[in-house]
PDB file of N, CA and C in Angstrom:
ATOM      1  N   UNK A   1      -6.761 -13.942  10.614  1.00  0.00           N
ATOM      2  CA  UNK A   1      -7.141 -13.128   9.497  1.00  0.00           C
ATOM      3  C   UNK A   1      -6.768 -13.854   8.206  1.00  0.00           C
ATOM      4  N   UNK A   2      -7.911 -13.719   7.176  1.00  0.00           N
ATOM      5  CA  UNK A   2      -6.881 -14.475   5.863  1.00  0.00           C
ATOM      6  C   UNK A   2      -6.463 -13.707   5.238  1.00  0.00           C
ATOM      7  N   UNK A   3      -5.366 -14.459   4.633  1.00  0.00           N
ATOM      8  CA  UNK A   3      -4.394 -13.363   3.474  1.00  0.00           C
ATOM      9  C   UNK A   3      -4.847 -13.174   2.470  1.00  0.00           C
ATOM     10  N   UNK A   4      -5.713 -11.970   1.735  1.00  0.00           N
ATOM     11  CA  UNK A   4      -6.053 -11.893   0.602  1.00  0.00           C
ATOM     12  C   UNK A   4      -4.649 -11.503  -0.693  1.00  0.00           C
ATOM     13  N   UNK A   5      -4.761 -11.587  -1.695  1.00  0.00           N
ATOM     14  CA  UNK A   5      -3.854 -11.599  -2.671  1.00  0.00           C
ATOM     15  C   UNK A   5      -3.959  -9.615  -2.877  1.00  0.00           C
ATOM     16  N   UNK A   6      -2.712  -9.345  -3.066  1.00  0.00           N
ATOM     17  CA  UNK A   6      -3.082  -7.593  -3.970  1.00  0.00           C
ATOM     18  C   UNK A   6      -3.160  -7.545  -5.115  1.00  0.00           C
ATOM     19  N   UNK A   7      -3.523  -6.604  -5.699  1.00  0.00           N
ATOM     20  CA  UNK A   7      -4.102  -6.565  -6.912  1.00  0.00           C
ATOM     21  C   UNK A   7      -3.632  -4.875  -6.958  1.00  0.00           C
ATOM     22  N   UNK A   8      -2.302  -4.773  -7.942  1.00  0.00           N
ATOM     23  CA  UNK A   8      -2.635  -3.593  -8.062  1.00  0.00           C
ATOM     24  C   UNK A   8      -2.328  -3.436  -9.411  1.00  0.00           C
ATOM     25  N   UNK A   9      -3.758  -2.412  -9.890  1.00  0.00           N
ATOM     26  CA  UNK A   9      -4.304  -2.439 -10.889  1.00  0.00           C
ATOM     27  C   UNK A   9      -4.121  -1.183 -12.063  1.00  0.00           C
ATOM     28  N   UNK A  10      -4.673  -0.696 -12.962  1.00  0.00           N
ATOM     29  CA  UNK A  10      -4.606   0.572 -13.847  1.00  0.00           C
ATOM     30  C   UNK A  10      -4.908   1.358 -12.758  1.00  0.00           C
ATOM     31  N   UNK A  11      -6.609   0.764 -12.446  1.00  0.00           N
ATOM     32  CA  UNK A  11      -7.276   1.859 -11.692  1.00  0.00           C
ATOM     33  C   UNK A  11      -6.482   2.363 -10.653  1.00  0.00           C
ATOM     34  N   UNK A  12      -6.212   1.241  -9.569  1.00  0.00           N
ATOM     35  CA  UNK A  12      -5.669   2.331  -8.355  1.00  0.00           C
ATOM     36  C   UNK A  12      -3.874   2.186  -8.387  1.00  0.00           C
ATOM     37  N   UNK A  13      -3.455   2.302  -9.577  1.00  0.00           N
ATOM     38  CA  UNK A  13      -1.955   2.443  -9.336  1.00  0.00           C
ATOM     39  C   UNK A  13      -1.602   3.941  -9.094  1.00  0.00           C
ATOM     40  N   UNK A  14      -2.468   4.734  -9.587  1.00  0.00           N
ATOM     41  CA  UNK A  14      -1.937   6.414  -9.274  1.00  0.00           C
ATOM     42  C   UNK A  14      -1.634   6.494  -7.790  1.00  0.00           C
ATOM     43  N   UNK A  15      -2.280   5.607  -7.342  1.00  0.00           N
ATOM     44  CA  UNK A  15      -2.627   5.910  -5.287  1.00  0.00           C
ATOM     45  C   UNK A  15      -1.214   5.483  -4.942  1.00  0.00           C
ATOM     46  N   UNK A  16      -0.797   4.845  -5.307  1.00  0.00           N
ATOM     47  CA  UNK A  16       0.514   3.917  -5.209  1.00  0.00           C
ATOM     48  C   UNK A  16       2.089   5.132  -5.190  1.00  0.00           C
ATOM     49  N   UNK A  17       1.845   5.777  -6.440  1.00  0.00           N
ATOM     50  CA  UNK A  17       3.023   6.489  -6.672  1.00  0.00           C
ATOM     51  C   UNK A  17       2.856   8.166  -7.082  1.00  0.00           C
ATOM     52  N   UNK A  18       3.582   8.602  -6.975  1.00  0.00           N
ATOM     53  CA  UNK A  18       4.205   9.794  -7.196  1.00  0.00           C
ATOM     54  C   UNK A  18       4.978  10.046  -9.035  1.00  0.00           C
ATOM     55  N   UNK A  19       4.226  10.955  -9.381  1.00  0.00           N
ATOM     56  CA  UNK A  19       5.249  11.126 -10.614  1.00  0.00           C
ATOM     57  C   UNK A  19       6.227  12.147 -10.461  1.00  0.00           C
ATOM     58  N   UNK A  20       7.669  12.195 -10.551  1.00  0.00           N
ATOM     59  CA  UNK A  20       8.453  13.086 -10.817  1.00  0.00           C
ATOM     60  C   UNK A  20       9.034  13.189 -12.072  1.00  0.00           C
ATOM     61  N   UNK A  21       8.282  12.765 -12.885  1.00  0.00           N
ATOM     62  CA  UNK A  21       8.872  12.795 -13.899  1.00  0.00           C
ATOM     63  C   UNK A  21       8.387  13.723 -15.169  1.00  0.00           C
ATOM     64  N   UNK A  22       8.977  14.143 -15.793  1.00  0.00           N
ATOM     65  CA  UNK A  22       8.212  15.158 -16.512  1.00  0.00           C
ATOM     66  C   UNK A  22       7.425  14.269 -17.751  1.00  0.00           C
ATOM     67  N   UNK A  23       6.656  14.965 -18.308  1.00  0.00           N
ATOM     68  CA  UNK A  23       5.866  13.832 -18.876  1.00  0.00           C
ATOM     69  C   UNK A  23       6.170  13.577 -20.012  1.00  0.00           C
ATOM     70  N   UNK A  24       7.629  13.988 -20.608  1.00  0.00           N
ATOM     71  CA  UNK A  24       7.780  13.577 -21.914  1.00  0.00           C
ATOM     72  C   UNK A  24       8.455  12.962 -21.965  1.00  0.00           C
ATOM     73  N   UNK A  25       9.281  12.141 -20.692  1.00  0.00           N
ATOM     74  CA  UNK A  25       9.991  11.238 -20.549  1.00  0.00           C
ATOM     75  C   UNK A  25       9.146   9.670 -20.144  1.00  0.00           C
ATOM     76  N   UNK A  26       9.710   8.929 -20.454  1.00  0.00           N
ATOM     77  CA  UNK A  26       9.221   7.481 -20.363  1.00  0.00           C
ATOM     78  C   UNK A  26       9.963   6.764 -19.725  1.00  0.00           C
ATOM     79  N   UNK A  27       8.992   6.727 -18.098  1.00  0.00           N
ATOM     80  CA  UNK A  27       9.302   6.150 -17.067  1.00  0.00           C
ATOM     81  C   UNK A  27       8.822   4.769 -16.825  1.00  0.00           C
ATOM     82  N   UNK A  28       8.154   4.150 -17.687  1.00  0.00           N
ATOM     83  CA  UNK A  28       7.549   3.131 -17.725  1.00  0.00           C
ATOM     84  C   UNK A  28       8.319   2.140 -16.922  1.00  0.00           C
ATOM     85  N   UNK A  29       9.492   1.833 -17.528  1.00  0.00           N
ATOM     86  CA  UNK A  29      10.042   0.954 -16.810  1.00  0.00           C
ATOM     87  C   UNK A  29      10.774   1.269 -15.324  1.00  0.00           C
ATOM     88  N   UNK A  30      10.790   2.204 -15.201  1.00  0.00           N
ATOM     89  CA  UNK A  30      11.225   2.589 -13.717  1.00  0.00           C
ATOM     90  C   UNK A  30       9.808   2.436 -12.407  1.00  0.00           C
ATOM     91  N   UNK A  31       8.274   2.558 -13.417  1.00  0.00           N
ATOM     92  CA  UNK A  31       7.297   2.461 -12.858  1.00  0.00           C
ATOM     93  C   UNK A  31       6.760   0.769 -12.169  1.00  0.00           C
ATOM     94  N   UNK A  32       7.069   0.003 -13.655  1.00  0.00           N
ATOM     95  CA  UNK A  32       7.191  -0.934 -13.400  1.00  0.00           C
ATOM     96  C   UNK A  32       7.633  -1.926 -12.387  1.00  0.00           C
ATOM     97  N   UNK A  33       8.994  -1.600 -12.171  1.00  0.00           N
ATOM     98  CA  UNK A  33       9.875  -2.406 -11.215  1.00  0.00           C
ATOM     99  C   UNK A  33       9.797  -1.665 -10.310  1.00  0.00           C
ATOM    100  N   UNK A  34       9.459  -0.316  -9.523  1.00  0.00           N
ATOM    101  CA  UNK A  34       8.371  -0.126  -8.187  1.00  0.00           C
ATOM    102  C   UNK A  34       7.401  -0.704  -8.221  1.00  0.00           C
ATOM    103  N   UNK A  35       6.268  -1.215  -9.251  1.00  0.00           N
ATOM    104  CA  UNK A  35       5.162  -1.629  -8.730  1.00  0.00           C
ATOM    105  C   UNK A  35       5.853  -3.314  -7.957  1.00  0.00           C
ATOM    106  N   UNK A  36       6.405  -3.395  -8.909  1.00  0.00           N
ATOM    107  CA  UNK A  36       6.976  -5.199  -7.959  1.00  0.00           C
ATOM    108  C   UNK A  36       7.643  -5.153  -7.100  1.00  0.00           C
ATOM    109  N   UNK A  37       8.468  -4.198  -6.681  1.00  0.00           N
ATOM    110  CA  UNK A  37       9.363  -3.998  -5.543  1.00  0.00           C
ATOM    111  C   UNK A  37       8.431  -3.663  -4.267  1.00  0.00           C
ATOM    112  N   UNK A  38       6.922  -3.278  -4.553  1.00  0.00           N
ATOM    113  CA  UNK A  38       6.155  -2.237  -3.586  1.00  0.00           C
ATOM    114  C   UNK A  38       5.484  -3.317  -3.305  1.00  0.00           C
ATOM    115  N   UNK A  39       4.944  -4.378  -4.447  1.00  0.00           N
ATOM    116  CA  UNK A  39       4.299  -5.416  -4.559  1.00  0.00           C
ATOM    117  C   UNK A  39       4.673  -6.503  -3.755  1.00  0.00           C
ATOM    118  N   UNK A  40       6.157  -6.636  -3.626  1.00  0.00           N
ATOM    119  CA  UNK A  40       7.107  -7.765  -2.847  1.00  0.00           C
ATOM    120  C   UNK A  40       6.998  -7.248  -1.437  1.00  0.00           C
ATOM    121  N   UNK A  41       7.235  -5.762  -1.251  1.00  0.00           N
ATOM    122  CA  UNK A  41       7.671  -5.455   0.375  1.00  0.00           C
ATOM    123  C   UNK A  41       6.297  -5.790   0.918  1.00  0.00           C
ATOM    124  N   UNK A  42       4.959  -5.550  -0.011  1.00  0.00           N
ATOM    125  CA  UNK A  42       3.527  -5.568   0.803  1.00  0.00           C
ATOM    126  C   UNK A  42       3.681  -6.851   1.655  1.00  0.00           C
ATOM    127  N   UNK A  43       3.704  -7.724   0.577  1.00  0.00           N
ATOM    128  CA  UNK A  43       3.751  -8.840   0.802  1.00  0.00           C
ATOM    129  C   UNK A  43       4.419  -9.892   2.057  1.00  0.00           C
ATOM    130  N   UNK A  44       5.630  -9.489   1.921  1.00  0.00           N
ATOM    131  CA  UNK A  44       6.245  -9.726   2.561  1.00  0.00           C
ATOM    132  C   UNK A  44       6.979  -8.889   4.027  1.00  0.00           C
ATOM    133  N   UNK A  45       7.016  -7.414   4.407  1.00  0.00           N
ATOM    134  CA  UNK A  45       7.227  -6.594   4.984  1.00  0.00           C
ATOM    135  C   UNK A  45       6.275  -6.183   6.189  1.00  0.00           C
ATOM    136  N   UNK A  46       5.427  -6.586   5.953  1.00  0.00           N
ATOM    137  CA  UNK A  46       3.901  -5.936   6.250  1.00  0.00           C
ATOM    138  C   UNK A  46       3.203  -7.077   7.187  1.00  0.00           C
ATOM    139  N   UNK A  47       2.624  -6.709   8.202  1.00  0.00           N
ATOM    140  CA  UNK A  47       2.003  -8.254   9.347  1.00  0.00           C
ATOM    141  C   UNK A  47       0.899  -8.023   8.281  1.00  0.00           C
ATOM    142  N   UNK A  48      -0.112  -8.746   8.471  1.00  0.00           N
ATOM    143  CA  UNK A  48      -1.275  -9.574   8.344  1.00  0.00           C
ATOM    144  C   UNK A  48      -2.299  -8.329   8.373  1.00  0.00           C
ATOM    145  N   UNK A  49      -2.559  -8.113   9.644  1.00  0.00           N
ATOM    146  CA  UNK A  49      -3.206  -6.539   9.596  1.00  0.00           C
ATOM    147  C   UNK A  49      -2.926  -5.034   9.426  1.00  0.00           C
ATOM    148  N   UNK A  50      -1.260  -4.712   9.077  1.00  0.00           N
ATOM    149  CA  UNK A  50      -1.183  -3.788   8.485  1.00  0.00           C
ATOM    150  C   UNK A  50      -1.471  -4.135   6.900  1.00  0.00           C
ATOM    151  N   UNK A  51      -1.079  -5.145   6.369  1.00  0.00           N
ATOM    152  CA  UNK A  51      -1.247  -5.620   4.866  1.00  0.00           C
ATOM    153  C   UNK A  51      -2.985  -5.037   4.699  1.00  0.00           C
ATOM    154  N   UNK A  52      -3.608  -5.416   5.580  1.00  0.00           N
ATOM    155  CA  UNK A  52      -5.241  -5.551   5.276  1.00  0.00           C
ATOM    156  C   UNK A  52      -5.490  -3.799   5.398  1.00  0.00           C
ATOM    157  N   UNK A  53      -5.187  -3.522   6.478  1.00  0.00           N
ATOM    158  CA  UNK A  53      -5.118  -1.832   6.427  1.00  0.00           C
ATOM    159  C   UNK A  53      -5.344  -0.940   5.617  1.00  0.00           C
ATOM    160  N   UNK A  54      -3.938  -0.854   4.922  1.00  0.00           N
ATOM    161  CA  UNK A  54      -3.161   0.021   3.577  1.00  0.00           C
ATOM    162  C   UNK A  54      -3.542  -0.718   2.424  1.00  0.00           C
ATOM    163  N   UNK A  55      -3.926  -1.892   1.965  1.00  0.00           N
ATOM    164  CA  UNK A  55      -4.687  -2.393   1.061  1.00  0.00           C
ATOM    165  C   UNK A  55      -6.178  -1.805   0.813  1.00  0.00           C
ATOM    166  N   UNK A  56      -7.283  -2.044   2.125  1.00  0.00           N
ATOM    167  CA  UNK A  56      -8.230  -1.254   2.096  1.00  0.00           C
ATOM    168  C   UNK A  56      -8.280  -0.236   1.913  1.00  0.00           C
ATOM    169  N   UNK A  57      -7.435   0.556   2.735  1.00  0.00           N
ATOM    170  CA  UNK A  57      -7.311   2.427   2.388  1.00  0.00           C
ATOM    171  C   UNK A  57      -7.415   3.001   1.300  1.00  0.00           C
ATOM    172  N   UNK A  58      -5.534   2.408   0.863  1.00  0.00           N
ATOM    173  CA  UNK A  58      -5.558   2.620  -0.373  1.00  0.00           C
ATOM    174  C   UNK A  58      -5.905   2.497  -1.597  1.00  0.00           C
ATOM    175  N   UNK A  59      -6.018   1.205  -1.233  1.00  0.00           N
ATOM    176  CA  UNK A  59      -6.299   0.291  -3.049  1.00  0.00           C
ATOM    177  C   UNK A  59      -7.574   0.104  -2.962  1.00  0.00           C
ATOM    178  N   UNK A  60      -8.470   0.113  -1.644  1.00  0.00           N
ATOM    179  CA  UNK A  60     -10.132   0.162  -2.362  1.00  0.00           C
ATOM    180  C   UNK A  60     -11.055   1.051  -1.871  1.00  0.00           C
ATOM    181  N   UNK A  61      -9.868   2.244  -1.478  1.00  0.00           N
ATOM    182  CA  UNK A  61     -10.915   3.646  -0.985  1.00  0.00           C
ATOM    183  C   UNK A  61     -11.873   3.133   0.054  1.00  0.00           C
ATOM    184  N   UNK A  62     -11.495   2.559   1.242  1.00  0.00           N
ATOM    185  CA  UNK A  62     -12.684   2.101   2.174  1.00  0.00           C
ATOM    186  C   UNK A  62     -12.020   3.327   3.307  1.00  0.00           C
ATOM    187  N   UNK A  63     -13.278   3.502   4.117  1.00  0.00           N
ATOM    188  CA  UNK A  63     -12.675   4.509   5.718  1.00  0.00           C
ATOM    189  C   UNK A  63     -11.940   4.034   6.412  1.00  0.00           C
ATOM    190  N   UNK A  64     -11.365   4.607   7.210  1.00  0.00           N
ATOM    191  CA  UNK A  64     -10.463   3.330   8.663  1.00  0.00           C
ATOM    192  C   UNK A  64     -11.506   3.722   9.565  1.00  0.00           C
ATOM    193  N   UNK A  65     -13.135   3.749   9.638  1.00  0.00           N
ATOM    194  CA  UNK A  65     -14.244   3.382  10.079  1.00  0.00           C
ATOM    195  C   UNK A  65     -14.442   2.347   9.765  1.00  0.00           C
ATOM    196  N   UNK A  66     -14.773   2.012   8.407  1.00  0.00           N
ATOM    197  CA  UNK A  66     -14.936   0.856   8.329  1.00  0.00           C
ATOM    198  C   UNK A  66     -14.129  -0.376   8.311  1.00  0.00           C
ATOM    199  N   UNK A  67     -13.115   0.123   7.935  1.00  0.00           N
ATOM    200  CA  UNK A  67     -11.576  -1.249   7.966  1.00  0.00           C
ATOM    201  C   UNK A  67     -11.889  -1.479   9.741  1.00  0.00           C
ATOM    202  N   UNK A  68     -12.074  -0.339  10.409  1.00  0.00           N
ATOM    203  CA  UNK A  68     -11.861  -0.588  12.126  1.00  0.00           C
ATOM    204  C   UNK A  68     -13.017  -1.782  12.450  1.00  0.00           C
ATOM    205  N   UNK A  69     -14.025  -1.043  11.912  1.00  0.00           N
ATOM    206  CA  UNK A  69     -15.177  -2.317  11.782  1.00  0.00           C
ATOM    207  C   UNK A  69     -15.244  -3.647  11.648  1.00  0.00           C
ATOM    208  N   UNK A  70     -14.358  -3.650  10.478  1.00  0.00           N
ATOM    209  CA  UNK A  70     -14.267  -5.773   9.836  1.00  0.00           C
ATOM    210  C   UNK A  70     -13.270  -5.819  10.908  1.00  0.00           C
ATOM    211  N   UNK A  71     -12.337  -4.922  11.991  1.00  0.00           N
ATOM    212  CA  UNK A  71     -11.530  -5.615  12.375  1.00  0.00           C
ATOM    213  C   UNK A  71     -11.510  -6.002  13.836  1.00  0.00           C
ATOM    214  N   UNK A  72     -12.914  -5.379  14.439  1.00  0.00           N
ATOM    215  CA  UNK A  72     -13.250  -5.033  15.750  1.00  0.00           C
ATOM    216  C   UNK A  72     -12.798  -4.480  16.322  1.00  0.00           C
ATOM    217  N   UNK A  73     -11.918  -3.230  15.964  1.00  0.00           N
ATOM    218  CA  UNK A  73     -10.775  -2.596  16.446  1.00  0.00           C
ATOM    219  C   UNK A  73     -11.199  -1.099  16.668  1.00  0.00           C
ATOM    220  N   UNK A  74     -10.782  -0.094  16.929  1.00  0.00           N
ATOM    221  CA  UNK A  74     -11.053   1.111  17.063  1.00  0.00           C
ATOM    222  C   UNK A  74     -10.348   2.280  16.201  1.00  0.00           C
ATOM    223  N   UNK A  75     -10.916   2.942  15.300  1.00  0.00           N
ATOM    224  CA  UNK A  75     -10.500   3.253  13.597  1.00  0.00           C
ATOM    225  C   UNK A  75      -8.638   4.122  14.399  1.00  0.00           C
ATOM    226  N   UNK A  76      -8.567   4.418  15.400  1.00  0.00           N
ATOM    227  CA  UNK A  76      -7.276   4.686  15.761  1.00  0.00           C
ATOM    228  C   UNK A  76      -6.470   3.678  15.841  1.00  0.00           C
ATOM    229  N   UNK A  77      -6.754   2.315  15.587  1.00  0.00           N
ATOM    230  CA  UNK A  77      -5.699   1.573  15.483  1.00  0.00           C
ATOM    231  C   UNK A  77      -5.469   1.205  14.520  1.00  0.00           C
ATOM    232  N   UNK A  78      -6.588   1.166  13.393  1.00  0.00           N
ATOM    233  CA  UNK A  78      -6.429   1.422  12.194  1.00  0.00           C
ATOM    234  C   UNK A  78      -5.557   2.414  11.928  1.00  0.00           C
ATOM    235  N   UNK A  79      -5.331   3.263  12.059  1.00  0.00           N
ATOM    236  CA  UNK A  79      -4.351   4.125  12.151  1.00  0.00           C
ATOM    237  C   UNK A  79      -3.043   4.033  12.327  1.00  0.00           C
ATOM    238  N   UNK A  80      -3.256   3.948  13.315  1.00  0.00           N
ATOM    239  CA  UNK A  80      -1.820   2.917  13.655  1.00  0.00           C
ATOM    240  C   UNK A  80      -0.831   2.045  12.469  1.00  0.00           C
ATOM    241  N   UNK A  81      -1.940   0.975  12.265  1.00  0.00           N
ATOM    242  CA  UNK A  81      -1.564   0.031  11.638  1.00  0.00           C
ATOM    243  C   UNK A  81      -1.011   0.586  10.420  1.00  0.00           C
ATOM    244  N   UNK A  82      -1.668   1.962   9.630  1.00  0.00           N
ATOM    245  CA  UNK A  82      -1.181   2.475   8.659  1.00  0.00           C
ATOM    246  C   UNK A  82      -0.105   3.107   8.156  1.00  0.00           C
ATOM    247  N   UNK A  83      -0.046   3.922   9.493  1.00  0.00           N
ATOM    248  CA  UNK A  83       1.397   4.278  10.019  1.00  0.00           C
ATOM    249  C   UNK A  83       2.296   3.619   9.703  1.00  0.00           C
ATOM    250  N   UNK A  84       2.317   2.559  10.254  1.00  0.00           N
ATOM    251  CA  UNK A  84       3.409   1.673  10.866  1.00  0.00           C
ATOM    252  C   UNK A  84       3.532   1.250   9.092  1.00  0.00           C
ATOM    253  N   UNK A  85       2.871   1.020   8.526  1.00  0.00           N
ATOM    254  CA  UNK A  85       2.988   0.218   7.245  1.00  0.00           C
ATOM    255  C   UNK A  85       3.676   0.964   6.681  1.00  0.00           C
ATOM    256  N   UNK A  86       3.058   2.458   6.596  1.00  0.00           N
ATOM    257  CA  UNK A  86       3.937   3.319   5.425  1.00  0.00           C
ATOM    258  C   UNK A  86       5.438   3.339   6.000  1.00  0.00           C
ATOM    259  N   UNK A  87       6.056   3.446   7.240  1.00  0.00           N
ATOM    260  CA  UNK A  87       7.191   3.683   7.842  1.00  0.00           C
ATOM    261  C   UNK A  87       7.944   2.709   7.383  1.00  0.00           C
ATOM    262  N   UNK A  88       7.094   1.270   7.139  1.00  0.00           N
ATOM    263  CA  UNK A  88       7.790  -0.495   6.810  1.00  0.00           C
ATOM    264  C   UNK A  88       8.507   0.072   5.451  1.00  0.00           C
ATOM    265  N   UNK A  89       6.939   0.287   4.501  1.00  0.00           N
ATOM    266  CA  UNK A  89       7.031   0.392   2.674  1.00  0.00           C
ATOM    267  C   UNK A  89       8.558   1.370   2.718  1.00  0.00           C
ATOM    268  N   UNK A  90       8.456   2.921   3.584  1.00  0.00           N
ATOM    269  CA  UNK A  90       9.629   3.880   3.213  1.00  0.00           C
ATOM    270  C   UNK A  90      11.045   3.300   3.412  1.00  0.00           C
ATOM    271  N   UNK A  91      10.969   2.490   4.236  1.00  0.00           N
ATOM    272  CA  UNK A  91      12.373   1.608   4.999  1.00  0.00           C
ATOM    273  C   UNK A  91      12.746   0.754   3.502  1.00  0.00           C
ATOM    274  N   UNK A  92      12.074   0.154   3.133  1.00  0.00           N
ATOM    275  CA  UNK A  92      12.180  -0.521   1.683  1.00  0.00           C
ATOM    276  C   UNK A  92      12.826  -0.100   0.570  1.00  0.00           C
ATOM    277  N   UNK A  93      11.724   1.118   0.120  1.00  0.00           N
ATOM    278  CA  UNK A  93      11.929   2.040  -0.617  1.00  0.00           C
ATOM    279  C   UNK A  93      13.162   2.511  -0.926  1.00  0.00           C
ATOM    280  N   UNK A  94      13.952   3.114   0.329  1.00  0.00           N
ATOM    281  CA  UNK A  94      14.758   3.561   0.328  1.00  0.00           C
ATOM    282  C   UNK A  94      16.021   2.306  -0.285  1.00  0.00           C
ATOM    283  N   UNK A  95      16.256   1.551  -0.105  1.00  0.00           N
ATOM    284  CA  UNK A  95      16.989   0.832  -0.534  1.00  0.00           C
ATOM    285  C   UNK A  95      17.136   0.872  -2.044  1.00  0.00           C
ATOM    286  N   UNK A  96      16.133   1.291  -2.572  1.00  0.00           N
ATOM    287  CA  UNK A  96      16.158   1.738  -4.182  1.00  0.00           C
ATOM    288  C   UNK A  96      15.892   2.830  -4.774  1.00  0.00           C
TER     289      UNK A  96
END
């Protein structure tokens, strides 16, 4: 599989996070250093085909029909794979 680069962007950073913050506070920089911390674990945390997975899903709104498709796989293992990713990202997370 090749490794494509992430890209996460204006557009799909909402998909990414959660606001708890009320909105008259300025979280910017707390937003920030999750996007690179989320950015690093992808990267690095993540096999090859969960990376491709939760990238598609999330960041470019595709089905896990079709991710199952490019991958010859059956959209339940797509599934899988997603799973397993978010369980990787929360293991991370938690550390901060």
């Amino acid at each position: 599989m090749r490794h494509r680069k992430i890209s996460i962007t204006e557009r799909n950073s909402h998909l990414l996070f959660y606001n708890d913050f009320d909105d008259s506070e300025d979280n910017s920089r707390e937003v920030a250093k999750m996007k690179k911390i989320l950015h690093k674990a992808i990267e690095g945390e993540l096999t090859d085909k969960q990376r491709y997975c939760i990238c598609e899903y999330y960041l470019n709104g595709r089905s896990m029909k079709s991710i199952a498709s490019d991958l010859n796989v059956n959209p339940s293992t797509v599934t899988r794979h997603i799973q397993s990713a978010k369980r990787r990202l929360r293991r991370v997370a938690e550390y901060y």
